[in-house]
Protein backbone atom coordinates (compact mmCIF):
# COMPACT_ATOMS: atom_id res chain seq x y z
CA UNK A 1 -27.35 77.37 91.62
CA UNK A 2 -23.40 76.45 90.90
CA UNK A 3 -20.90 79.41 90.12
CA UNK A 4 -20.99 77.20 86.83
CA UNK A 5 -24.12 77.82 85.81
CA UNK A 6 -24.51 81.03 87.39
CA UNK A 7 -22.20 82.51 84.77
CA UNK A 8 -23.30 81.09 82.09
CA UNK A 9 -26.93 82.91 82.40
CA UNK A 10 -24.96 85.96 82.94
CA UNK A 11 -23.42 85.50 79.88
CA UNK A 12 -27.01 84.69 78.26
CA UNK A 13 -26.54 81.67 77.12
CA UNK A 14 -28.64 79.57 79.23
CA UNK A 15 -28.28 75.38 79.39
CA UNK A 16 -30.64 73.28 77.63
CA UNK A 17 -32.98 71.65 80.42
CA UNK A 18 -32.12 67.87 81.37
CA UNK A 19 -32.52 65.35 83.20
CA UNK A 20 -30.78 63.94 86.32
CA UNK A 21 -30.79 60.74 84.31
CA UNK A 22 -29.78 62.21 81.16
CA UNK A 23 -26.96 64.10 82.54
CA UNK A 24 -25.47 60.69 84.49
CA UNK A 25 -25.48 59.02 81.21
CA UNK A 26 -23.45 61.79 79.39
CA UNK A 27 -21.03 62.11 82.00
CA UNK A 28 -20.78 58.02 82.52
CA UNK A 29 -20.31 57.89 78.93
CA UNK A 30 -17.68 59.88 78.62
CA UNK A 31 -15.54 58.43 81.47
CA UNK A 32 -15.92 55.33 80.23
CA UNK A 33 -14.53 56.39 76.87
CA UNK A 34 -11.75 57.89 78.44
CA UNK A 35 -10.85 55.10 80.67
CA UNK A 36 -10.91 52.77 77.05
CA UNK A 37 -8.38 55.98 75.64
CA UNK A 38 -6.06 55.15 78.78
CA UNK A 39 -6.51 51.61 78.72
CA UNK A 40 -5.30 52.11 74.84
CA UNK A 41 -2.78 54.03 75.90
CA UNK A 42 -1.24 51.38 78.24
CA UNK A 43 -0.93 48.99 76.03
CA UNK A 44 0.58 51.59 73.06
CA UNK A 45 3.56 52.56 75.90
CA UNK A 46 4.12 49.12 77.02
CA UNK A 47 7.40 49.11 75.58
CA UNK A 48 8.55 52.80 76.33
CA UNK A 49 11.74 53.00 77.64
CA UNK A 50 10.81 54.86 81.39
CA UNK A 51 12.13 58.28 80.19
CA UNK A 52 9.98 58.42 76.94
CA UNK A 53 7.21 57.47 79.48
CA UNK A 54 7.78 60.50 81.69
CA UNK A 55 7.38 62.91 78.83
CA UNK A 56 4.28 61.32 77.93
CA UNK A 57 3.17 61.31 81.38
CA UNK A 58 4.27 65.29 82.11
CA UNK A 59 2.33 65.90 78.81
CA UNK A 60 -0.92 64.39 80.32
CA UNK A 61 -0.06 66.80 83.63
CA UNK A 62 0.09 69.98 81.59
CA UNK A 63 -3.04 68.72 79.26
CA UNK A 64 -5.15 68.48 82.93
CA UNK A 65 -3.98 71.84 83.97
CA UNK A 66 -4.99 73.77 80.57
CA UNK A 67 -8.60 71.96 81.24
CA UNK A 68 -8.74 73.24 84.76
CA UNK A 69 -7.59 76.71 83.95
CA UNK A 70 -7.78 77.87 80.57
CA UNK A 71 -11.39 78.38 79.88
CA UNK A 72 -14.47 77.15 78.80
CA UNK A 73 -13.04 76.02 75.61
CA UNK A 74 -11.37 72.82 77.44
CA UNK A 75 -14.72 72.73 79.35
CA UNK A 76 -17.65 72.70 77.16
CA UNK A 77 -18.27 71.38 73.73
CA UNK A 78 -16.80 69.01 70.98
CA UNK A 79 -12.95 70.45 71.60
CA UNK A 80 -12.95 69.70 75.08
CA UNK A 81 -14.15 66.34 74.77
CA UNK A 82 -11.31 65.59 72.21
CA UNK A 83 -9.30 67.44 74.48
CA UNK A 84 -10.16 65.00 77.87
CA UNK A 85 -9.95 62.20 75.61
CA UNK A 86 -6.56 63.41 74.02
CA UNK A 87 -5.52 63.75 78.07
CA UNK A 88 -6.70 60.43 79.19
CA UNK A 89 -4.51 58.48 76.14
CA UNK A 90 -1.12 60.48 77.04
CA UNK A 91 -1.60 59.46 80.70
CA UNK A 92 -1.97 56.55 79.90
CA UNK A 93 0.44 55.62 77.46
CA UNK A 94 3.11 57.30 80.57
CA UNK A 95 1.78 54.73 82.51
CA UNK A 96 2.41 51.66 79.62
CA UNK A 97 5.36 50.09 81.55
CA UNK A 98 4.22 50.62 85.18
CA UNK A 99 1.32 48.70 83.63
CA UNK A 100 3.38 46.76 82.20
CA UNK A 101 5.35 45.25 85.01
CA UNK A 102 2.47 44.54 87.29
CA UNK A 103 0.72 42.52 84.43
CA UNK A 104 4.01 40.24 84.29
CA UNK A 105 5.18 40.19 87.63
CA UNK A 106 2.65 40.92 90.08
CA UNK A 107 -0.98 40.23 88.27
CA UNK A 108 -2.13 39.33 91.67
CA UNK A 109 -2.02 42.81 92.79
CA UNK A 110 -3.03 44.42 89.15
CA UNK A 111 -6.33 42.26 89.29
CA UNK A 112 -6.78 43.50 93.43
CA UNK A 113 -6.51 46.74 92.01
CA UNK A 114 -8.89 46.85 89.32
CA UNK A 115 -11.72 45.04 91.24
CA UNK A 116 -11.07 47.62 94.41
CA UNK A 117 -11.05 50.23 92.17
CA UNK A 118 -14.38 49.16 90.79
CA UNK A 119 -16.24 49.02 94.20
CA UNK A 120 -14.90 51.65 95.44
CA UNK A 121 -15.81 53.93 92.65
CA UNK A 122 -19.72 52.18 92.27
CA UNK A 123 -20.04 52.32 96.01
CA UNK A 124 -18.74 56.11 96.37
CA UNK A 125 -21.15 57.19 93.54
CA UNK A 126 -24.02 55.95 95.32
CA UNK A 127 -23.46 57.82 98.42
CA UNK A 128 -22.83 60.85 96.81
CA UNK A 129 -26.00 60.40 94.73
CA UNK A 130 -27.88 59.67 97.32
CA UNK A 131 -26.69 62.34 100.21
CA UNK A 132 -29.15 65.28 101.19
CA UNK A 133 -26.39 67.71 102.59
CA UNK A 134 -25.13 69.93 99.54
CA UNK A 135 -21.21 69.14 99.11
CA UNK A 136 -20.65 71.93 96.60
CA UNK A 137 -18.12 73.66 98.75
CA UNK A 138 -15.95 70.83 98.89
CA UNK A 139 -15.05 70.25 95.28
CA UNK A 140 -13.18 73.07 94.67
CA UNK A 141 -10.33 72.09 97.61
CA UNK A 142 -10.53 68.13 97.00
CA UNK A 143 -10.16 68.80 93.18
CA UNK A 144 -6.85 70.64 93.94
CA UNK A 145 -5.54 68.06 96.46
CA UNK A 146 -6.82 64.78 94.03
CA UNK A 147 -5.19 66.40 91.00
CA UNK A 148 -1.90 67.08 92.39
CA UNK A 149 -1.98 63.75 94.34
CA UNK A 150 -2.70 62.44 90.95
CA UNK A 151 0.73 64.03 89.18
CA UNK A 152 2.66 63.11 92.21
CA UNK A 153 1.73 59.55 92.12
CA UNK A 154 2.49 59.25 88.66
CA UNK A 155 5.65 60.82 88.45
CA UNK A 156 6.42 58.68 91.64
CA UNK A 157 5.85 55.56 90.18
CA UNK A 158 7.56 56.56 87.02
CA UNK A 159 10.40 57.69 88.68
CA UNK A 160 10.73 54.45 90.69
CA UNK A 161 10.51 55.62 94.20
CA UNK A 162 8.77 53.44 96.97
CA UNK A 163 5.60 55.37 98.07
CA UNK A 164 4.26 54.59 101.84
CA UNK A 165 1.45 52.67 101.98
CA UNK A 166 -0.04 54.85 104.28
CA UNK A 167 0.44 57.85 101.81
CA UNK A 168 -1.49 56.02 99.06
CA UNK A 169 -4.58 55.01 101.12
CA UNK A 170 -4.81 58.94 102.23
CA UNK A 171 -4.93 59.50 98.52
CA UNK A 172 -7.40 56.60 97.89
CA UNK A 173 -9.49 58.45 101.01
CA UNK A 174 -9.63 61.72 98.88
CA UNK A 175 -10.15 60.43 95.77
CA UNK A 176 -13.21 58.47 96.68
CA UNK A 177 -14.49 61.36 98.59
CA UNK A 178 -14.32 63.84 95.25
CA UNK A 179 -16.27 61.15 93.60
CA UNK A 180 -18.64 61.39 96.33
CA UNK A 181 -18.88 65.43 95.92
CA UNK A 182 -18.96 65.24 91.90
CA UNK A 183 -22.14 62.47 92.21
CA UNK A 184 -23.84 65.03 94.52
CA UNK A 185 -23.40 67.89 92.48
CA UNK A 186 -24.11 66.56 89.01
CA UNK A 187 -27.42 65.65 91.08
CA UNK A 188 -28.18 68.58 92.83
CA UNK A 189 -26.43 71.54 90.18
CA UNK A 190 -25.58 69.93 86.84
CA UNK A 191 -26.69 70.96 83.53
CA UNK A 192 -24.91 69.54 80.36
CA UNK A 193 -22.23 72.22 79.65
CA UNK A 194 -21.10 70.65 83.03
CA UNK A 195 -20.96 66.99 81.67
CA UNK A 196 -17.34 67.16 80.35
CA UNK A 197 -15.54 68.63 83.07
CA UNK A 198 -17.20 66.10 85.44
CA UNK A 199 -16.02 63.50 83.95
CA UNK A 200 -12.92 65.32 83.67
CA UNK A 201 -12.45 65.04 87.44
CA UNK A 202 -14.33 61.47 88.02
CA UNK A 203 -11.61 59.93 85.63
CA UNK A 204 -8.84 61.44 87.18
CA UNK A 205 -9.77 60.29 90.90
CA UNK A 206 -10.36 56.77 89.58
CA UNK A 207 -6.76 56.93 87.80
CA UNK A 208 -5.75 58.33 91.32
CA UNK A 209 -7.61 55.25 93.52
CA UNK A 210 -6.58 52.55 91.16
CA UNK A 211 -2.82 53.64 91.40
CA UNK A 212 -2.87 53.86 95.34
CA UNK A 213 -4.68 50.87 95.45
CA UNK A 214 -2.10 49.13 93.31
CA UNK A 215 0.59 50.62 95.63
CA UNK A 216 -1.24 49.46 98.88
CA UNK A 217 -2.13 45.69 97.14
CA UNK A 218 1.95 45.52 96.04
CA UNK A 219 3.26 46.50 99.30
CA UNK A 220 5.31 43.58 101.16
């Protein structure tokens, strides 16, 4: 049983029984709406001047570190699903002009990006769906690494600096291999009160592999 779920029978308030299936579909659902937020979000900052950007994009940071460590609150129920929703549209209006620039000058790589980003995240899924081994013990670790990768890329981008190549597809590495832990354990420990903070972590490692791929498609 997950340290998740664990303390929520200690607490005596015990999930509602569900389905694999069921649970996928929540937590599918609700990436997908966040990933429409972000999307919205690009296109509202597409004219930010880089600085506003960077505020909007630090406010997105500090919105993904109250979900990871201030409670269940920003975990489980109606708040935190505004609240992961609320995160996904500041991130991505920070990212407006990066967006912005690609779709004008290098729409090559932006369309490389999204359709990499696509199979990687379908084909990663799978695996981790479909693994016997337990990965549990590895989300904890690759959630820290993913997230901060996930700032520092960001801010990187924002900021204008040249990241290596080599330094984004490490990134990409991780980030598919979270999804691959999060798949397993939504199928082998999930219950609902865990839907929203998966998809917490699923959108933010497919924010993380589309940026490195974008990085590694744009590279001369």
């Amino acid at each position: 049983m997950s340290e998740t779920s664990t303390a929520y029978y200690q607490e005596g308030v015990a999930p509602r029984a569900i389905s694999t299936a069921q649970l996928m579909g929540q937590v599918l659902f609700l990436v997908a709406i966040a990933l429409a937020f972000c999307a919205l979000g690009t296109l509202i900052g597409k004219d930010l001047e880089l600085g506003t950007a960077r505020l909007f994009s630090f406010a997105g940071f500090g919105m993904l570190l109250v979900s990871s460590f201030a409670g269940e609150r920003f975990r489980v129920g109606p708040f935190a699903m505004f609240w992961l929703f609320a995160t996904a549209l500041a991130i991505g209006i920070g990212l407006g002009p990066v967006i912005a620039y690609f779709a004008t000058v290098e729409t090559d790589a932006l369309t490389q990006a999204f359709a990499g980003t696509a199979a990687t995240v379908l084909g990663a899924a799978s695996l981790g769906f479909v693994l016997a081994k337990d990965l549990a013990r590895w989300m904890r670790p690759l959630s820290l690494i993913v997230f901060a990768a996930c700032c520092g890329t960001i801010v990187w981008s924002l900021f204008g600096g040249a990241i290596s190549p080599w330094l984004s597809l490490a990134i990409y590495l991780l980030s598919a291999a979270l999804i691959v832990v999060d798949f397993n354990y939504l199928r082998k420990h999930g219950t609902e009160r865990d839907a929203i903070w998966l998809a917490t972590g699923i959108f933010v490692s497919i924010v993380n592999i589309f940026l490195s791929l974008l990085n590694i498609f744009s590279s001369d």
